[in-house]
Protein backbone atom coordinates (compact mmCIF):
# COMPACT_ATOMS: atom_id res chain seq x y z
CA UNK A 1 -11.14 19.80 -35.36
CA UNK A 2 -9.86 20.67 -32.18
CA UNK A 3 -7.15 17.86 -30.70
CA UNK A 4 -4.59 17.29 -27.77
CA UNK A 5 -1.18 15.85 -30.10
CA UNK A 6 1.48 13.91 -28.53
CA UNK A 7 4.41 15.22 -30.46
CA UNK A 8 7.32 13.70 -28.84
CA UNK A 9 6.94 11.48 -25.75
CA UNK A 10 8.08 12.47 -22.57
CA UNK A 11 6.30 16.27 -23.31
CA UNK A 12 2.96 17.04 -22.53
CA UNK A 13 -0.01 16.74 -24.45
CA UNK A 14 -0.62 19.89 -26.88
CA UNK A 15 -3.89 21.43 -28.04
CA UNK A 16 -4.01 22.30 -31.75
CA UNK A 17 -6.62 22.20 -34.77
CA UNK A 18 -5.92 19.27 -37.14
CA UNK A 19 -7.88 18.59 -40.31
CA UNK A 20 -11.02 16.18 -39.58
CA UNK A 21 -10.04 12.60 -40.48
CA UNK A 22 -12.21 10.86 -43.38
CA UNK A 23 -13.16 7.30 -43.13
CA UNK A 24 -11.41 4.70 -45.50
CA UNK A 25 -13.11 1.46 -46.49
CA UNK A 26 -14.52 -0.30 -43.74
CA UNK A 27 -13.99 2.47 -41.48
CA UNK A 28 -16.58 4.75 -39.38
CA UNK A 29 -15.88 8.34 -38.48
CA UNK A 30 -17.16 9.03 -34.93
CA UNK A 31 -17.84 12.51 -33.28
CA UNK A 32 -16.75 11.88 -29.78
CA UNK A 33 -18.78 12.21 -26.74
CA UNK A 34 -16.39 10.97 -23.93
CA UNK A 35 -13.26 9.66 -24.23
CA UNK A 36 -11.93 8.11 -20.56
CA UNK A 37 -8.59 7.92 -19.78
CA UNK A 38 -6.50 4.90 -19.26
CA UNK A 39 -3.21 4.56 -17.56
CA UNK A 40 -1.80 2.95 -21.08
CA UNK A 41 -1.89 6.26 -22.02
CA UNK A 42 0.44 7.71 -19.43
CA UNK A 43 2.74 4.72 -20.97
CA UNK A 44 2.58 5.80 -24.14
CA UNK A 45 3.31 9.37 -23.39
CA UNK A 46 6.07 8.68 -20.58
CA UNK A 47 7.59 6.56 -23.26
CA UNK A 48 7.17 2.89 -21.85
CA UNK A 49 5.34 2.04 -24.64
CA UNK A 50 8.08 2.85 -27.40
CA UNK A 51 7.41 3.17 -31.39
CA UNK A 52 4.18 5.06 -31.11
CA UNK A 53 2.92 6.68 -34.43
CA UNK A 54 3.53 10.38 -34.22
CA UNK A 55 2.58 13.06 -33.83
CA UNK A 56 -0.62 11.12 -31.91
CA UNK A 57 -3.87 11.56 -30.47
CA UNK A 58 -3.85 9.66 -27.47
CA UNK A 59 -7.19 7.66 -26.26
CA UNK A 60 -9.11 4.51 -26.39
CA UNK A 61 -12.12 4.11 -24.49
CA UNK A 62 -14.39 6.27 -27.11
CA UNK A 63 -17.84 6.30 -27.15
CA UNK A 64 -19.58 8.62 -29.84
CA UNK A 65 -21.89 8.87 -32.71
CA UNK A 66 -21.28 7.40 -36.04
CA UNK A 67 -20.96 10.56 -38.41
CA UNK A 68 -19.77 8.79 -41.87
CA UNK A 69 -19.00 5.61 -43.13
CA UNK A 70 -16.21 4.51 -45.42
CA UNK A 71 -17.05 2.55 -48.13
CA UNK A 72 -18.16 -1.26 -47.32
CA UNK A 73 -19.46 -0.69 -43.99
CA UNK A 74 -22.75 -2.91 -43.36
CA UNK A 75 -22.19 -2.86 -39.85
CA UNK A 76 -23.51 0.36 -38.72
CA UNK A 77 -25.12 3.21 -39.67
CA UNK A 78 -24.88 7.22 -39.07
CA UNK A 79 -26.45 8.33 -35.94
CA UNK A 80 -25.22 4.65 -33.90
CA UNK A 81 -23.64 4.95 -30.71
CA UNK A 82 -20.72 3.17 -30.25
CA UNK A 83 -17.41 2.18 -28.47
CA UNK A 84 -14.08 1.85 -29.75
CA UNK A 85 -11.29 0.04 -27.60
CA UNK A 86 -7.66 -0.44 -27.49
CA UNK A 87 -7.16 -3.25 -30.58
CA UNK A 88 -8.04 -1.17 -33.12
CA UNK A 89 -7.15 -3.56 -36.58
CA UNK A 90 -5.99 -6.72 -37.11
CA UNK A 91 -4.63 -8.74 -40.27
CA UNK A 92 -7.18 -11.49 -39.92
CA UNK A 93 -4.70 -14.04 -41.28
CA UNK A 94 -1.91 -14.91 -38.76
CA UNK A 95 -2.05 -18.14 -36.84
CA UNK A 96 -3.20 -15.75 -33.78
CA UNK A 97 -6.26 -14.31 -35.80
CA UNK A 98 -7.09 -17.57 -37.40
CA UNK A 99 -6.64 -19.43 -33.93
CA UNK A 100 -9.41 -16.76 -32.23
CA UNK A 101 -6.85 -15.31 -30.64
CA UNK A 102 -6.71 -11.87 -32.47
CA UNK A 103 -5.69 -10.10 -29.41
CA UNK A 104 -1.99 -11.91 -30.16
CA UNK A 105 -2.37 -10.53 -33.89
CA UNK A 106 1.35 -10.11 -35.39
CA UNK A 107 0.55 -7.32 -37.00
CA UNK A 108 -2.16 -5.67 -35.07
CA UNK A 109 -2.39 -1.90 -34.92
CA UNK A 110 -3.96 -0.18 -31.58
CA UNK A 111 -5.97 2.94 -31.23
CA UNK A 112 -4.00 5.92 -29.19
CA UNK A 113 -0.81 3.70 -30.07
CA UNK A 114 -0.33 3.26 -34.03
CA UNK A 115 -4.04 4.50 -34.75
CA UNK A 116 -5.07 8.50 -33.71
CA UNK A 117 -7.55 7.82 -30.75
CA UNK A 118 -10.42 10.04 -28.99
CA UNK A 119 -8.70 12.86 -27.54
CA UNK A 120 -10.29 14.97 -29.96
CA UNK A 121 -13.61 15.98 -31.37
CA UNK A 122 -13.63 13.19 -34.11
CA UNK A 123 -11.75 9.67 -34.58
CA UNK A 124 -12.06 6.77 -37.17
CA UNK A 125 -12.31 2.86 -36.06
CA UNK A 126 -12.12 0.22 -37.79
CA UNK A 127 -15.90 -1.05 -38.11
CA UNK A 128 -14.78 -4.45 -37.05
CA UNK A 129 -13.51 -3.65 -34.06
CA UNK A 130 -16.07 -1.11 -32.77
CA UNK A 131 -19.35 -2.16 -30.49
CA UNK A 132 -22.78 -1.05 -29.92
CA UNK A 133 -23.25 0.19 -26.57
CA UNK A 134 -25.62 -0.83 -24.57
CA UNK A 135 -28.58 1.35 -23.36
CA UNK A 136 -28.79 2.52 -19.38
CA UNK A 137 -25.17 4.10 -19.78
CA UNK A 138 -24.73 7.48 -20.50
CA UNK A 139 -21.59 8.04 -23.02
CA UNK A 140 -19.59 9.76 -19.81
CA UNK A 141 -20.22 6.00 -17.78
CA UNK A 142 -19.60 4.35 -21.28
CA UNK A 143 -16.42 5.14 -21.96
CA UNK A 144 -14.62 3.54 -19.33
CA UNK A 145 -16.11 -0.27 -19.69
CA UNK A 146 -13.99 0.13 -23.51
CA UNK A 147 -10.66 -0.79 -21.64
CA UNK A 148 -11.01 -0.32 -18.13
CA UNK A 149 -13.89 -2.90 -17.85
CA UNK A 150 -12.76 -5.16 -21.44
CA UNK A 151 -9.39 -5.42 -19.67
CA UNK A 152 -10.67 -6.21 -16.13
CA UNK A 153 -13.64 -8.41 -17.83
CA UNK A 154 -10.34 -10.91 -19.76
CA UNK A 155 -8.28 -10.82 -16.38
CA UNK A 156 -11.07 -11.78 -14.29
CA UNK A 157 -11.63 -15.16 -16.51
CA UNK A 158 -8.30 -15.44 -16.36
CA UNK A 159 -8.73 -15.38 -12.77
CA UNK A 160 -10.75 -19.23 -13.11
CA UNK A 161 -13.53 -19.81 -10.92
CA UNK A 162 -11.58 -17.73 -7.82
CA UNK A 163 -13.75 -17.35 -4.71
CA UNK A 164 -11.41 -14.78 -2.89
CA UNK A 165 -10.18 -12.34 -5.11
CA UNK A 166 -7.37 -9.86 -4.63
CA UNK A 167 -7.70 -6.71 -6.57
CA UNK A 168 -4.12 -4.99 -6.54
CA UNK A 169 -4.61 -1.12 -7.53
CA UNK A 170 -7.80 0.01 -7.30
CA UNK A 171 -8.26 2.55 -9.77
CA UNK A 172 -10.50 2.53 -12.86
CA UNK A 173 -10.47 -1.29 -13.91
CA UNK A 174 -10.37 -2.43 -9.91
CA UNK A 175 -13.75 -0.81 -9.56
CA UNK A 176 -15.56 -2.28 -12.17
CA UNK A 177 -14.22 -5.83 -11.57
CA UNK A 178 -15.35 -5.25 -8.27
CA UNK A 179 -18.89 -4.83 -9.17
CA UNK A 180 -18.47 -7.97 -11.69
CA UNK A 181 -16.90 -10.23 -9.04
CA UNK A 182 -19.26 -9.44 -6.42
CA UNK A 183 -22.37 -10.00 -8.52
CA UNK A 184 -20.57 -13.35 -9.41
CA UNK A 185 -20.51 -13.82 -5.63
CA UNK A 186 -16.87 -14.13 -5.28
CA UNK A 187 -15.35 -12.55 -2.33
CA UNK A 188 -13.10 -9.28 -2.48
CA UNK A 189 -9.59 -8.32 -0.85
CA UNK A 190 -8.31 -4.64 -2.16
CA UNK A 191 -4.70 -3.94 -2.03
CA UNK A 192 -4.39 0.35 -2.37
CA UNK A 193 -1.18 2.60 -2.15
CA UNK A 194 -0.02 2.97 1.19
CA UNK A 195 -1.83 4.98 3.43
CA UNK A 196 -4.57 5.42 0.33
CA UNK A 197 -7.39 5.22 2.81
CA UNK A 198 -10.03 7.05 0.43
CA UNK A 199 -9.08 4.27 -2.29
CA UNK A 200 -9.56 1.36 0.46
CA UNK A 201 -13.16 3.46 1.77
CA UNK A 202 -14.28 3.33 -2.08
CA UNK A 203 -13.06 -0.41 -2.46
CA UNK A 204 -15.14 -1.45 0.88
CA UNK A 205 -18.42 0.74 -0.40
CA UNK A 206 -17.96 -1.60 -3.54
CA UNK A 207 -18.03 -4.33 -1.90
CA UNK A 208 -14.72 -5.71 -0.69
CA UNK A 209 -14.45 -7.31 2.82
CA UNK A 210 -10.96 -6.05 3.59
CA UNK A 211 -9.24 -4.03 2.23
CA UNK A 212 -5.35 -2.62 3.21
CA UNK A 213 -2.04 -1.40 1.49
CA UNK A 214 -0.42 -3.98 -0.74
CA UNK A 215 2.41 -4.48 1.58
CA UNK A 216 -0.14 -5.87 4.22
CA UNK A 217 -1.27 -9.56 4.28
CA UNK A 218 -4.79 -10.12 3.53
CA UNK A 219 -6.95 -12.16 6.52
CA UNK A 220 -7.32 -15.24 4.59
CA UNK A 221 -5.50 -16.51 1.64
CA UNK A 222 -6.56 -15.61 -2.03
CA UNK A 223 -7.68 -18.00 -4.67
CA UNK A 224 -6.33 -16.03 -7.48
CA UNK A 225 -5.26 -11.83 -7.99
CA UNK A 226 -5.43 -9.90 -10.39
CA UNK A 227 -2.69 -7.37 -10.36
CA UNK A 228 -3.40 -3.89 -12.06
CA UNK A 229 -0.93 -1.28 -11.29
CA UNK A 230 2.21 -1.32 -12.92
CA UNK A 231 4.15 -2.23 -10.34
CA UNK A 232 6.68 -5.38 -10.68
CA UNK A 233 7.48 -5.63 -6.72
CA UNK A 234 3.44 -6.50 -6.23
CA UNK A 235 4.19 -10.26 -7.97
CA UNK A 236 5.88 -11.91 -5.17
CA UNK A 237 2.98 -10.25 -2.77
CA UNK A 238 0.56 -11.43 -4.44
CA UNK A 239 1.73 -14.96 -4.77
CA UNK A 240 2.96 -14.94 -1.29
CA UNK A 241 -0.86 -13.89 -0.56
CA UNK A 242 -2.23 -17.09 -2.75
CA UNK A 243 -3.24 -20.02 -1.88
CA UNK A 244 -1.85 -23.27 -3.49
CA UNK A 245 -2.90 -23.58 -6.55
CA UNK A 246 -3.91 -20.39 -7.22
CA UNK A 247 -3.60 -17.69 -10.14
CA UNK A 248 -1.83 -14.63 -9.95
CA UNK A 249 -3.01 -12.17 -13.28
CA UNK A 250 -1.07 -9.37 -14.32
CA UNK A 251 -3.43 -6.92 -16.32
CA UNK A 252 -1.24 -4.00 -17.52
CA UNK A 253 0.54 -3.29 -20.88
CA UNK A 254 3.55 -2.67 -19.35
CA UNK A 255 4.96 -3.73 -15.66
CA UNK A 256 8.36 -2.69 -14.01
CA UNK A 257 11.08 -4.94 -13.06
CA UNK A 258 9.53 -8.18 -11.45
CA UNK A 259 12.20 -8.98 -8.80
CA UNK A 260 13.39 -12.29 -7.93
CA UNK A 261 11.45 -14.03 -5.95
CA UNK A 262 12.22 -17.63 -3.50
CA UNK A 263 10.64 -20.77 -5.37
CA UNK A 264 8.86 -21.17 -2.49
CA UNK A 265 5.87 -19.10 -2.98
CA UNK A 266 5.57 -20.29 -6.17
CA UNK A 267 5.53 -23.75 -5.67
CA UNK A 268 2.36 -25.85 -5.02
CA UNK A 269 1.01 -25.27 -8.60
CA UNK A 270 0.59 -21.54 -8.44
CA UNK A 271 1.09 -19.39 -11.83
CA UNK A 272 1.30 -16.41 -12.75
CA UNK A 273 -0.03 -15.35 -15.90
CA UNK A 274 -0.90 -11.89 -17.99
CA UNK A 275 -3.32 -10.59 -20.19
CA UNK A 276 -2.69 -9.09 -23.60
CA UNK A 277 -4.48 -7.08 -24.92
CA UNK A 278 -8.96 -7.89 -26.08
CA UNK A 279 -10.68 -9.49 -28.62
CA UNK A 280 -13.98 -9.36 -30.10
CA UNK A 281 -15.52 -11.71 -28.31
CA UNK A 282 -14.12 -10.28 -24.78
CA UNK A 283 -16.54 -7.00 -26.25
CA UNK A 284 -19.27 -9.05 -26.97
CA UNK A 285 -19.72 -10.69 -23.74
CA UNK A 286 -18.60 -7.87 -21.23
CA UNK A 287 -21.22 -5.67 -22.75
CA UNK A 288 -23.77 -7.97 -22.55
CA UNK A 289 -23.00 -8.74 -18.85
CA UNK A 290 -22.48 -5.26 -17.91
CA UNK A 291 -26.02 -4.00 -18.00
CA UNK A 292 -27.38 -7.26 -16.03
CA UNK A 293 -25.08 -6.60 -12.39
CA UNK A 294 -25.78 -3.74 -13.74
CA UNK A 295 -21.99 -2.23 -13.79
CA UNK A 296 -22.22 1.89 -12.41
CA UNK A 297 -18.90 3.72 -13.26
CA UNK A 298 -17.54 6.23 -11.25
CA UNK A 299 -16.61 9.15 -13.41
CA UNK A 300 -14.76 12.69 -12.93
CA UNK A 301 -14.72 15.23 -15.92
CA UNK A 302 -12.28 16.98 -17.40
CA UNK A 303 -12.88 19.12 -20.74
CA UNK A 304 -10.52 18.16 -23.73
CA UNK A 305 -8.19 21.05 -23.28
CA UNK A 306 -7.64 19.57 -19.61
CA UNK A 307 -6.67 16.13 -20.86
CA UNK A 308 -2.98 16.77 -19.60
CA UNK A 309 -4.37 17.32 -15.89
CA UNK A 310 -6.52 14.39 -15.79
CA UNK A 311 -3.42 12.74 -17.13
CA UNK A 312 -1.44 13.86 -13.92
CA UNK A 313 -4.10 12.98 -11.70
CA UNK A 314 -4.41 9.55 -12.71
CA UNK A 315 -0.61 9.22 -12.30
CA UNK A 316 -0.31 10.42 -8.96
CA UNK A 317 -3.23 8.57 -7.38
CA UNK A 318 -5.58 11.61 -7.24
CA UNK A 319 -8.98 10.15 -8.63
CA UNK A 320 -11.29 7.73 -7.65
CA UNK A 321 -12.92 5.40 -10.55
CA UNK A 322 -11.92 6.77 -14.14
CA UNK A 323 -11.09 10.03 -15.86
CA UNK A 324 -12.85 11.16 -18.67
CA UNK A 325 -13.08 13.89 -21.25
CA UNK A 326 -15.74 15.64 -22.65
CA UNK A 327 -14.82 17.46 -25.35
């Protein structure tokens, strides 16, 4: 099969033909339809993320077809549709996984990370931590609720019961909590890059009231934020943007340097907080919810041999909504 390898990080992505995997017990092989591309995986190529497995195949928002099944699978069957995230396997016996907190697993093992993901023509998952998509979303539109809308989904309960939310970054998870929060009739407040005026157009068609750079101060104070580029400075904005007693959520994988900050803005029972990783249940009820706002993802395409451009136009700010390939 035909797949983009990340042999060392820090180098680009290369396109080569790689035996087609074979499903082990309670695994599914998948022919991929769309695979959209996250911003984790610029981490894990740039090298934030260190330790990967390699050589890799980056990706995990897949959605796809069921091809084969491993031995033990009762789950699914060949010819299902369905959508493999970021936790890819757990050990199912910590005091995380036996507290329902498997997305603090010990041991846990994450697709495009330790586990070959979608950018390529086949993958295998886990069958426990795969999901049935829903029907009214095309596998292009699919692929981006697997981490761009699980993540957003955790961070925005995380959020509490926040009336005025501040989204900071809006890129591919901003845009479908945006659709979530407003359909939960909360109130929006973008924060873009500065001088991203597109980005702040495509936050207010989505529904947010105001929206500005992240260095500006929003017209009223927030409730709670949920902070989703990678970018440590945005803390102290944020909380100096919240009102007491409000949450401030950081949503990445990785974040730089959080400088320090005056006790005074945090004071007056604010926290800040951050979200790791997904579990099953986060799956379960974001794909249930999705179809009733009913979530619409913005998509641009890119074939698989062009996964190393849509990489660099997700870093540099150059898409609106969510990459995805199509092999």
């Amino acid at each position: 099969m035909r797949a983009l390898l990340l042999r060392k990080q820090g180098r680009p992505l290369e396109l080569a033909e790689i035996p087609t995997p074979e499903p082990a017990t309670g695994q599914l092989l998948i022919k991929t339809s769309a695979c959209a591309v996250c911003r984790t995986d610029l981490h894990v190529l740039d090298g934030d993320l260190e330790k990967p497995t390699l050589p890799l195949v980056l990706g995990h928002e897949i959605v796809g077809r069921v091809e084969a099944l491993g031995s033990g699978v009762d789950q699914f069957k060949i010819g299902d549709r369905v959508g493999v995230p970021w936790l890819g396997w757990t050990c199912g016996e910590c005091r995380y996984c036996r507290g329902n907190r498997e997305n603090l697993c010990d041991h846990a093992r994450f697709t495009g990370y330790q586990i070959d993901g979608g950018f390529a023509e086949y993958s295998v998952a886990d069958q426990r931590y795969a999901f049935a998509i829903p029907d009214g979303f095309p596998d292009d539109q699919a692929a981006p609720l697997l981490c761009a809308g699980l993540i957003g989904y955790r961070s925005l309960v995380a959020a509490g019961a926040a009336e005025r939310l501040g989204l900071y970054g809006f890129g591919a998870a901003a845009h479908i909590v945006a659709q979530v929060a407003r359909y939960q009739g909360r109130r929006l407040f973008a924060f873009t890059r500065e001088g991203d005026s597109d980005a702040q157009q495509f936050a207010r068609e989505l529904g947010a009231e105001w929206a500005g750079a992240s260095s500006e101060s929003p017209p009223e104070e927030l409730d709670a934020a949920i902070i989703f580029a990678p970018v440590g400075r945005l803390v102290p904005l944020a909380l100096q943007a919240t009102a007491p007693g409000g949450t401030v959520v950081c949503a990445g994988i990785h974040m730089s340097e959080i400088p320090a900050f005056p006790y005074q803005i945090l004071w007056r029972e604010r926290t800040v907080s951050s979200v790791a990783n997904l579990t099953r249940r986060d799956g379960e009820e974001f794909l249930k919810l999705a179809p009733e706002v009913p979530v619409r993802t913005h998509v641009v395409h890119y074939p698989l041999e062009q996964a190393n451009e849509a990489l660099a136009d997700l870093r540099h700010g150059r898409l609106q909504g969510a990459a995805v390939l199509v092999p």
